[in-house]
Protein backbone atom coordinates (compact mmCIF):
# COMPACT_ATOMS: atom_id res chain seq x y z
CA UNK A 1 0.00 0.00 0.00
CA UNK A 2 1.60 3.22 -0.97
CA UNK A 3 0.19 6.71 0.01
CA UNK A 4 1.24 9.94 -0.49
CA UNK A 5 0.19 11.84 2.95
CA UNK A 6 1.00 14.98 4.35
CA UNK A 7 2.99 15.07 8.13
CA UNK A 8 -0.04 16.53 9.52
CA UNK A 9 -2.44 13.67 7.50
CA UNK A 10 0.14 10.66 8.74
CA UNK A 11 -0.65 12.02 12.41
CA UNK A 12 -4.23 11.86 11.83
CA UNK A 13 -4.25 8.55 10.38
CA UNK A 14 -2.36 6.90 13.34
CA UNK A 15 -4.42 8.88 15.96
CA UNK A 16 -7.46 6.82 14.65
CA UNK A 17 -5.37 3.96 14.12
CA UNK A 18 -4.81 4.01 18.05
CA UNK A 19 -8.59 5.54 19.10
CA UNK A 20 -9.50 2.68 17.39
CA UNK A 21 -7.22 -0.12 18.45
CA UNK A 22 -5.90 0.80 21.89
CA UNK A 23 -9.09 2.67 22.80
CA UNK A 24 -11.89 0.57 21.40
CA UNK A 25 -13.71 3.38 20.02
CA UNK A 26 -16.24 2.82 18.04
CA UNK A 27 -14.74 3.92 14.98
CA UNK A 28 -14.99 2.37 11.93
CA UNK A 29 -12.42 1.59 9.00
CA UNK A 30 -14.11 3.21 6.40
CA UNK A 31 -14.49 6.32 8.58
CA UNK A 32 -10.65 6.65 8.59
CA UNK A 33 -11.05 6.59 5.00
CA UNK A 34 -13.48 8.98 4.40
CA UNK A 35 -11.89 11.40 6.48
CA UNK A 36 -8.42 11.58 5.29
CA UNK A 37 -10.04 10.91 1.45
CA UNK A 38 -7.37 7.80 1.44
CA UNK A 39 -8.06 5.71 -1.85
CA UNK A 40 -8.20 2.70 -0.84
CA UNK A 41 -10.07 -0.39 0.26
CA UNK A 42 -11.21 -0.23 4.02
CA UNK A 43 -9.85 -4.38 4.14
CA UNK A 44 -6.83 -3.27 2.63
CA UNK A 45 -6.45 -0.51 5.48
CA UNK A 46 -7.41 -3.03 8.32
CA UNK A 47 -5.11 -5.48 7.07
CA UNK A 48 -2.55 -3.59 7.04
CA UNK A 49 -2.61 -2.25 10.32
CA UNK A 50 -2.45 -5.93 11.69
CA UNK A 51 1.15 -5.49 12.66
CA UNK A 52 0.60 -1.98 14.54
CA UNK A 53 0.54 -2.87 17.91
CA UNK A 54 3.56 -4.96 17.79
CA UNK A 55 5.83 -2.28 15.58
CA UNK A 56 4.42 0.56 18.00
CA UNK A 57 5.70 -0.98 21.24
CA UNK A 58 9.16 -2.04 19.77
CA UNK A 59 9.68 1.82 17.79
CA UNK A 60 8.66 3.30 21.68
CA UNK A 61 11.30 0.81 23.17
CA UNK A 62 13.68 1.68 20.92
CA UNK A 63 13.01 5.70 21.47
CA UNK A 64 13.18 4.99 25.35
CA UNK A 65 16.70 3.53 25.33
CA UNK A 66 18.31 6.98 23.69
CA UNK A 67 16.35 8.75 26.71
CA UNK A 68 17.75 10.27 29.59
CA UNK A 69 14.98 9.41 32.57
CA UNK A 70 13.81 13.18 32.84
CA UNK A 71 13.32 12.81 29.13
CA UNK A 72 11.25 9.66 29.70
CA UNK A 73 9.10 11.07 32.95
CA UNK A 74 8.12 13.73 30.36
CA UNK A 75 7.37 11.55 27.74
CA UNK A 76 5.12 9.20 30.04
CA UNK A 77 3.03 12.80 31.31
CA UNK A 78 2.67 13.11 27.85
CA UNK A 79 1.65 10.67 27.33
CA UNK A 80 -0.88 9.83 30.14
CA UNK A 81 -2.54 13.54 29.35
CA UNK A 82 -2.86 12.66 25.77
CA UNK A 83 -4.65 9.44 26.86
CA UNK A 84 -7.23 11.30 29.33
CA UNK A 85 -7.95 13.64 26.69
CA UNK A 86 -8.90 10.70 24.11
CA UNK A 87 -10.74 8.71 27.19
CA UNK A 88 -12.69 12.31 27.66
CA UNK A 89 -13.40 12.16 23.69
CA UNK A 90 -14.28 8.46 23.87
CA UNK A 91 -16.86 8.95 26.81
CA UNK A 92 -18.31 11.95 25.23
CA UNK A 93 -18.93 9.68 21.84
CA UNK A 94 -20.30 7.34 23.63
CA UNK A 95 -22.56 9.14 26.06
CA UNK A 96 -24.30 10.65 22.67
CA UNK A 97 -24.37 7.55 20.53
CA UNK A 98 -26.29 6.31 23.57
CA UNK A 99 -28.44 9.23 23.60
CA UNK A 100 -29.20 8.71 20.33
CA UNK A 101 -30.18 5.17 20.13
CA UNK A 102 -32.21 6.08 23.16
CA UNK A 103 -33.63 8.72 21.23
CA UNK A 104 -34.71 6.62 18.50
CA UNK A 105 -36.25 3.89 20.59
CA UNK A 106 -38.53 6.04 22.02
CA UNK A 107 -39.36 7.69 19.09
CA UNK A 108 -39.94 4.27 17.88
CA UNK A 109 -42.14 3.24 20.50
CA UNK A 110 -43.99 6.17 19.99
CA UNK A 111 -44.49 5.97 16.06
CA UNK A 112 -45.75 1.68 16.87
CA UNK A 113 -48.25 2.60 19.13
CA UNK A 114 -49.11 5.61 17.07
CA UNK A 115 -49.76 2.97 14.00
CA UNK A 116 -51.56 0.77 16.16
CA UNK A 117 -53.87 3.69 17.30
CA UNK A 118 -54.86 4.72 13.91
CA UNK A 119 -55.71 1.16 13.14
CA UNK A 120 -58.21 1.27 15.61
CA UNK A 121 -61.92 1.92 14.95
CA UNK A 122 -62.09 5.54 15.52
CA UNK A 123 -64.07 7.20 18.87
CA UNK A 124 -67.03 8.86 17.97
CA UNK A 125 -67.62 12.13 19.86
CA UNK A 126 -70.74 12.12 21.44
CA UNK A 127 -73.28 15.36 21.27
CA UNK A 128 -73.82 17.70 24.15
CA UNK A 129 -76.80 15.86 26.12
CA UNK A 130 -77.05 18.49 28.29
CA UNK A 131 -77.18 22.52 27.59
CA UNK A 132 -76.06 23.32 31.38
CA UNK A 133 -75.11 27.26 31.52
CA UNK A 134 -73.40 27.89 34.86
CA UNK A 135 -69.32 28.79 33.93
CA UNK A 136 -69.19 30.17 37.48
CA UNK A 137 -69.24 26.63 38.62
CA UNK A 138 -66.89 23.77 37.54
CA UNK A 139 -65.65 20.58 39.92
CA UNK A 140 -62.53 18.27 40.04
CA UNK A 141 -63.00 14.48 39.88
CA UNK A 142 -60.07 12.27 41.31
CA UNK A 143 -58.82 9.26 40.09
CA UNK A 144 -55.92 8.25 42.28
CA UNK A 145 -54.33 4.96 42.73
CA UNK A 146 -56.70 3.16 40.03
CA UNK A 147 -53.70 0.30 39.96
CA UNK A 148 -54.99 -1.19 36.46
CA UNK A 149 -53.55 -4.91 35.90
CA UNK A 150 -53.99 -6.01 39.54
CA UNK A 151 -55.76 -8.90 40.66
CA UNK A 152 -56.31 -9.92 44.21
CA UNK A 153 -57.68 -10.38 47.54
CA UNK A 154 -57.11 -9.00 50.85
CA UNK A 155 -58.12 -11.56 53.75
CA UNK A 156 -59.46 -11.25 57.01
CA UNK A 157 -58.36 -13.23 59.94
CA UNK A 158 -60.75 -15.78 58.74
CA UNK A 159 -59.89 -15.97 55.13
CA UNK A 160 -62.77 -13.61 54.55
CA UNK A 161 -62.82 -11.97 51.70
CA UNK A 162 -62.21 -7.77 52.78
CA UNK A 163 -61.18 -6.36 49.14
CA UNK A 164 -61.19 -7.75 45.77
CA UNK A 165 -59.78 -6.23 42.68
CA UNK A 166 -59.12 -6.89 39.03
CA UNK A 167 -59.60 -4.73 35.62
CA UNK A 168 -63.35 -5.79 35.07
CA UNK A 169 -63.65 -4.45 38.69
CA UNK A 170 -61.49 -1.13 37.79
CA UNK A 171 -63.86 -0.42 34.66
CA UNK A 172 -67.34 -1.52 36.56
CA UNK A 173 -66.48 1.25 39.13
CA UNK A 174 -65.04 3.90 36.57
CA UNK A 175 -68.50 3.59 35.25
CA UNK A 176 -70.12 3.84 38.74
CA UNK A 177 -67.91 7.18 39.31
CA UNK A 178 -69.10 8.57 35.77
CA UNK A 179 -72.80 8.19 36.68
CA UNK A 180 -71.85 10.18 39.89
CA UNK A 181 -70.28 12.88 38.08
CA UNK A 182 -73.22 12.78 35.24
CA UNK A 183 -75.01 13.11 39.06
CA UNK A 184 -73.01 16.39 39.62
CA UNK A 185 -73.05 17.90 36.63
CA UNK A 186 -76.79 17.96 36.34
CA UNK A 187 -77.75 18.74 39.99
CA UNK A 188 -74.74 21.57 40.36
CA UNK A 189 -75.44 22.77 36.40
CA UNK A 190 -71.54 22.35 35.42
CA UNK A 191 -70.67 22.88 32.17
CA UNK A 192 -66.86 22.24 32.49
CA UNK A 193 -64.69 19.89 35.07
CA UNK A 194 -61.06 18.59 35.64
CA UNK A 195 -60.28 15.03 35.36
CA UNK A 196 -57.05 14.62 37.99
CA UNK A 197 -55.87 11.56 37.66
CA UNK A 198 -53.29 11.47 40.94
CA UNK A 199 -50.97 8.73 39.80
CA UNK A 200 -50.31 5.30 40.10
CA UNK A 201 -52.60 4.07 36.93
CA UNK A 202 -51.42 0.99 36.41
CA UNK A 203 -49.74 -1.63 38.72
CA UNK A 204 -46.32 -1.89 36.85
CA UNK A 205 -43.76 -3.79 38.69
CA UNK A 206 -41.53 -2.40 41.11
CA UNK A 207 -40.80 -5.76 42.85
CA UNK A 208 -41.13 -9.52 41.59
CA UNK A 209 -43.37 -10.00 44.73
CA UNK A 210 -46.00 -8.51 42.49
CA UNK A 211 -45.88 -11.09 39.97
CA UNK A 212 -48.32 -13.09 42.15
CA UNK A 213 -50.73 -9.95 41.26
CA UNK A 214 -50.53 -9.06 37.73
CA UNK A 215 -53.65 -9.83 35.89
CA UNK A 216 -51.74 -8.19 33.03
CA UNK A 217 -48.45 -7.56 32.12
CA UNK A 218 -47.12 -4.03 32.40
CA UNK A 219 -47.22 -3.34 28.65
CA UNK A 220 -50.75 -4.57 28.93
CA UNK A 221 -51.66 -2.47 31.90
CA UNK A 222 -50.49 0.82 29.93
CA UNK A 223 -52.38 -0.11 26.62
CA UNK A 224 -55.89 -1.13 28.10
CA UNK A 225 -56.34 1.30 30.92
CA UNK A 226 -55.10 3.87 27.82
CA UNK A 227 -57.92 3.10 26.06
CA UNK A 228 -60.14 2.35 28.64
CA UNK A 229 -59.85 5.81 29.67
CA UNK A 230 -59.89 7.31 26.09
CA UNK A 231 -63.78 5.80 25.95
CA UNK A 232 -64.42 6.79 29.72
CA UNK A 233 -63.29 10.91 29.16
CA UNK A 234 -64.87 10.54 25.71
CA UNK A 235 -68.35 9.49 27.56
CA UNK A 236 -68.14 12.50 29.89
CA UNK A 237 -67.23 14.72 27.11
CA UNK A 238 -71.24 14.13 26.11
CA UNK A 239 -71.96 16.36 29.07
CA UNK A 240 -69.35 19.06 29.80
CA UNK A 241 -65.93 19.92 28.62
CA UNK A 242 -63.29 18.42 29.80
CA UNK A 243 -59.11 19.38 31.02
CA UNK A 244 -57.07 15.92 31.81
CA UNK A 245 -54.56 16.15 33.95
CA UNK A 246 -52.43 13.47 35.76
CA UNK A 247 -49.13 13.28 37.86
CA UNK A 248 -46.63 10.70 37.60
CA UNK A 249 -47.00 7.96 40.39
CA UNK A 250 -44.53 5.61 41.99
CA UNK A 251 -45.99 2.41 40.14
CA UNK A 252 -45.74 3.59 36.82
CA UNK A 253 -41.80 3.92 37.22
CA UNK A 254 -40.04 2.25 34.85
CA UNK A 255 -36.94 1.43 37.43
CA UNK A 256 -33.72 -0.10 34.96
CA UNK A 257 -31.27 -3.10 36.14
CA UNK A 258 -32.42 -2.71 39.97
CA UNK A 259 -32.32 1.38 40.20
CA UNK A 260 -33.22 3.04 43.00
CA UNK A 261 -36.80 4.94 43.39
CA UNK A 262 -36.78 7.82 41.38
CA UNK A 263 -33.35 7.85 39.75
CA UNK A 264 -35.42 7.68 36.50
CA UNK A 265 -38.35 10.20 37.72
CA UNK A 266 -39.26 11.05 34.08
CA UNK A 267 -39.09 7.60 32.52
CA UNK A 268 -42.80 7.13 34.18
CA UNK A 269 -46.12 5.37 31.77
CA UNK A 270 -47.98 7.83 32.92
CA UNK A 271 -46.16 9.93 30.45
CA UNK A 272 -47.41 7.24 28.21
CA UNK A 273 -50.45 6.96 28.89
CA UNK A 274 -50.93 10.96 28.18
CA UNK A 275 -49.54 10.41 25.03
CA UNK A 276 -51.94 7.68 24.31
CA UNK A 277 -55.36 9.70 25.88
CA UNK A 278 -54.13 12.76 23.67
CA UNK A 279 -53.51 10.78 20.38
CA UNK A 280 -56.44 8.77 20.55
CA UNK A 281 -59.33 11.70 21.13
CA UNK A 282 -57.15 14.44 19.23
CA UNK A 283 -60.47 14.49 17.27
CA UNK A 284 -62.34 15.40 20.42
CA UNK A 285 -61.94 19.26 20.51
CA UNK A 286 -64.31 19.45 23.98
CA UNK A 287 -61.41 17.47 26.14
CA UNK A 288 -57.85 19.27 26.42
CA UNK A 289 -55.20 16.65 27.70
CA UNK A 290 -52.37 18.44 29.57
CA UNK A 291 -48.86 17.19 30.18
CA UNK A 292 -47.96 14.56 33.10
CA UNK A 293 -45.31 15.84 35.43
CA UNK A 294 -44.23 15.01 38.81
CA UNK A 295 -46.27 18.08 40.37
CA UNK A 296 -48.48 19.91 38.47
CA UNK A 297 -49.82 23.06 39.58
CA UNK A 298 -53.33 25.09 38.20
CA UNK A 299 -56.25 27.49 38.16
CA UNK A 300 -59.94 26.43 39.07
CA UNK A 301 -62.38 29.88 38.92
CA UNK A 302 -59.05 31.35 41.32
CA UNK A 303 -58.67 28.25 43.32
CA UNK A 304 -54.91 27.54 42.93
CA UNK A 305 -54.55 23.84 43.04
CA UNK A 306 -51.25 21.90 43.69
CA UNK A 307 -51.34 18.09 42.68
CA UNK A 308 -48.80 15.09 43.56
CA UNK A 309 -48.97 11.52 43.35
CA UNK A 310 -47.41 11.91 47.44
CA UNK A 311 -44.99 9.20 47.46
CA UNK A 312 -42.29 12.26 48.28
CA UNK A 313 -44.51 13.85 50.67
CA UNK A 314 -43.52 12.91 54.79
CA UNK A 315 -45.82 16.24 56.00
CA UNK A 316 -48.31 17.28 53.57
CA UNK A 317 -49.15 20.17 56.02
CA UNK A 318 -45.45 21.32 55.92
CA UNK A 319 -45.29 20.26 51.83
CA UNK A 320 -47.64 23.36 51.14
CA UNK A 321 -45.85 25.85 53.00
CA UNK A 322 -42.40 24.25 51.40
CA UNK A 323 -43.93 24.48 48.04
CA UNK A 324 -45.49 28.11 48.12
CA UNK A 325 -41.85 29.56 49.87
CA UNK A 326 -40.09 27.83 46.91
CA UNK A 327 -41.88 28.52 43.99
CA UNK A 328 -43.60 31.83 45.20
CA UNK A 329 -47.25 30.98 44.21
CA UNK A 330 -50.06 30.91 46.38
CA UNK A 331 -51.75 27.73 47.12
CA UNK A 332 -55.12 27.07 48.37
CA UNK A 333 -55.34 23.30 47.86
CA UNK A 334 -52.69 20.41 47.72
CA UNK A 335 -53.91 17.61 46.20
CA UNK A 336 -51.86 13.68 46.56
CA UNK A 337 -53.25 9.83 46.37
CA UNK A 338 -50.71 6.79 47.43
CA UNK A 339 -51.94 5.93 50.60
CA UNK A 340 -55.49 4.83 49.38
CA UNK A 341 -56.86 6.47 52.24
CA UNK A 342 -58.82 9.76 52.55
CA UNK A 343 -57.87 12.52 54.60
CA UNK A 344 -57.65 16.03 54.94
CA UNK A 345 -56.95 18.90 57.04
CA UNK A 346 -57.44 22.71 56.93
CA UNK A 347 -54.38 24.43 57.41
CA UNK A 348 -54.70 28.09 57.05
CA UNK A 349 -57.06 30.76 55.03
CA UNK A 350 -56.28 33.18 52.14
CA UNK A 351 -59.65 35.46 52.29
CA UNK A 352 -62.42 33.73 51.79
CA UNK A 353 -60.72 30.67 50.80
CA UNK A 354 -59.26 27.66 53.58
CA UNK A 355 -55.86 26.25 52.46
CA UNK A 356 -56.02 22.79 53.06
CA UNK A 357 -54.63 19.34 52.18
CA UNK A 358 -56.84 16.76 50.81
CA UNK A 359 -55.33 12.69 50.34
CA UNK A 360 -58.08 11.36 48.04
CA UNK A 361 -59.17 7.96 48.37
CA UNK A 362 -58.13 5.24 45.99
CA UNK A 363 -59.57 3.39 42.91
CA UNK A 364 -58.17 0.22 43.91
CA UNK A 365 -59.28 0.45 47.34
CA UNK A 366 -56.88 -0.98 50.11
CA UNK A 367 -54.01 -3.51 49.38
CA UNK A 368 -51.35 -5.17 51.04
CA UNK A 369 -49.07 -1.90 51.52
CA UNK A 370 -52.04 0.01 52.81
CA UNK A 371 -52.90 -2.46 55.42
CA UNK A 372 -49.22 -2.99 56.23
CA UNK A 373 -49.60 0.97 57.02
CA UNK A 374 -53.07 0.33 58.70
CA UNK A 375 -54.59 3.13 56.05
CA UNK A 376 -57.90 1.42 55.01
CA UNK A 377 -60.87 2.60 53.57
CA UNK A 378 -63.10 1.73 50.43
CA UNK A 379 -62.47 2.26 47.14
CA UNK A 380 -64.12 5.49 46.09
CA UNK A 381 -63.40 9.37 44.84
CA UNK A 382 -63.90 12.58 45.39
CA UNK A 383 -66.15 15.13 43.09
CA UNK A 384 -64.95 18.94 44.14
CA UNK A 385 -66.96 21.87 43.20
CA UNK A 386 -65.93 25.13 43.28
CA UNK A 387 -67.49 29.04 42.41
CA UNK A 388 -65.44 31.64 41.03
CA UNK A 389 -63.98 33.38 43.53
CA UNK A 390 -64.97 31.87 46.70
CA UNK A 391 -63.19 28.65 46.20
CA UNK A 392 -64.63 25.25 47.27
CA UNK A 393 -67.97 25.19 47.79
CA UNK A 394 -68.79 21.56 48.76
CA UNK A 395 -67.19 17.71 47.90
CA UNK A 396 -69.41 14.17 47.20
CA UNK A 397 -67.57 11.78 48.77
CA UNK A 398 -68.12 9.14 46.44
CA UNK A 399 -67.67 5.23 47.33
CA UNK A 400 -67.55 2.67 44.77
CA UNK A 401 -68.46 -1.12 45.14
């Protein structure tokens, strides 16, 4: 192999020789090639390079003997910085070839289900059923811990049966809490509520014990409470209009080769499930889905609303005064789930207005952590109303068989 190469293009070309060979970069022969503009065969180049390693060490032995050993203690820091700086290079390649692959799995993911969406029989949007006229009035509905994809029993000391669940049980009392809200809607004369879904949709699986209680797997879980709730918000949208919003709960984690709780925060199914919910009723111009986050904070008629799943939350009453010294907003209500267990406690006032916590109850209804915890109480929800600018005005406590 002969080529004619600049001193500056010879130092290039063994640079990537040694990125490549001594480094295990992920560098490829036919990138050496392109970037020096070398004509010639990337085999022929990798061939004849199979003799580098061994001519490299015996040229630096040779170089070393004519050295004094100042000479060679400069060489060696020289060397060794020369390294780090390629090791920096390397780990900074490699950091954003993984980002990118990451990248393009999701985006992946994303466009699959996105396919599989359109191939479903699209929702039909239902007509208003009811012409209510009262926009001084609106009302939250909770949905908190509905744990879709679970299936069990909690026994009593007697092997009596205290709590069943599965997903035909989840969607039987989803429709039991929409002919509540249908309830609401007509007797207050809403025209417009907030779906808050406070986390923890599905099951997932945080720990192998809960093999022994997955109806579903997790993929499953995310896909058919998805569309479950796509039909269920589409159903309410028949009455008033609607703004989804949700918070990211523990159980939705998606925790990689044994991480710790929320060292991937963000990499939550919720997030999915949002996605899903927006995609699916993007035809559906009277229901606005909003973005899941790990706290979510918003306006109802001047009621300023602060919403967490709660699984971070040791004090809720010292969690609202935390919250409004460190992001400077007022806040009249703090919202969390995760205990399935409801309870609530006024805290302050702000004019007219009480600032309070409120834990809603759970979908699920009480499982083995909450009775560990000795937090039990029936599955149910809670349907908020509030009037512009005098805040809440009254809450059905709503329990579900």
């Amino acid at each position: 192999m002969s080529l004619q190469l600049t001193n500056t293009e010879t130092e290039k070309l063994f640079e990537l020789i040694d990125r490549k060979i001594f480094n295990n970069e992920d560098i490829e022969w036919q990138d050496i090639i392109d970037e020096l503009g070398l004509d010639i065969h990337r085999d022929t180049l990798r061939k004849a390079t199979f003799l580098y390693p061994l001519m490299k060490d015996y040229f630096d032995s040779r170089v070393k003997e004519g050295l004094s050993d100042e000479q060679l203690d400069k060489l060696t820091i020289k060397k060794l910085e020369l390294q780090k700086e390629r090791n920096k290079l390397s780990a900074e390649k490699n950091e954003l070839n993984k980002w990118i692959r990451e990248q393009a799995r999701t985006e992946n993911i994303y466009e699959k289900i996105e396919q599989a969406i359109n191939n479903l029989s699209p929702i039909k949007v239902p007509e208003i059923k009811i012409k209510n006229t009262n926009n001084k009035r609106t009302a939250i509905i909770d949905i908190a811990d509905a744990h879709a994809g679970r299936e069990g029993k909690i026994l009593g000391f007697n092997g009596e049966v205290l709590a069943e669940y599965s997903f035909e049980i989840f969607k039987r009392r989803m429709w039991d809490l929409l002919e509540n809200t249908i309830y609401v809607i007509e007797k207050e004369n809403l025209t417009h509520v907030t779906v808050l879904n406070l986390g923890d949709s599905v099951d997932g699986l945080l720990h192998m014990n809960q093999l022994k209680f997955q109806q579903l797997g997790v993929a499953d879980q995310v896909m058919q409470f998805a569309e479950f709730m796509s039909e269920w918000l589409n159903a309410l949208s028949g009455y008033v209009t609607i703004d989804y919003r949700s918070v990211l709960g523990n159980h939705s984690e998606n925790r990689y080769l044994n991480s710790s709780r929320g060292e991937f925060a963000e990499e939550n199914m919720e997030r999915l499930i949002e996605w899903y919910i927006k995609t699916r009723l993007s035809g559906n111009e009277k229901i606005t889905i909003h973005e899941a986050k790990t706290i979510i904070y918003f306006d109802v008629l001047g009621t300023k609303v602060l919403a967490a799943h709660g699984q971070d939350e040791k004090n809720l009453e010292n969690s609202i005064k935390d919250y409004m010294l460190i992001y400077q907003v007022p806040v009249h209500l703090f919202k969390t789930g995760h205990l399935h267990h409801l309870s609530n406690k006024v805290i302050g006032m702000s004019g007219l207005q009480n600032v309070e916590y409120v834990q809603s109850p759970s979908i699920c209804g009480i499982d083995e952590y909450s009775v560990k915890l000795k937090k039990t109480a029936n599955a149910g929800s809670l349907i908020t109303v509030f009037e512009k600018d005098y805040g809440k005005l009254c809450t059905y406590d709503i329990r579900l068989k």
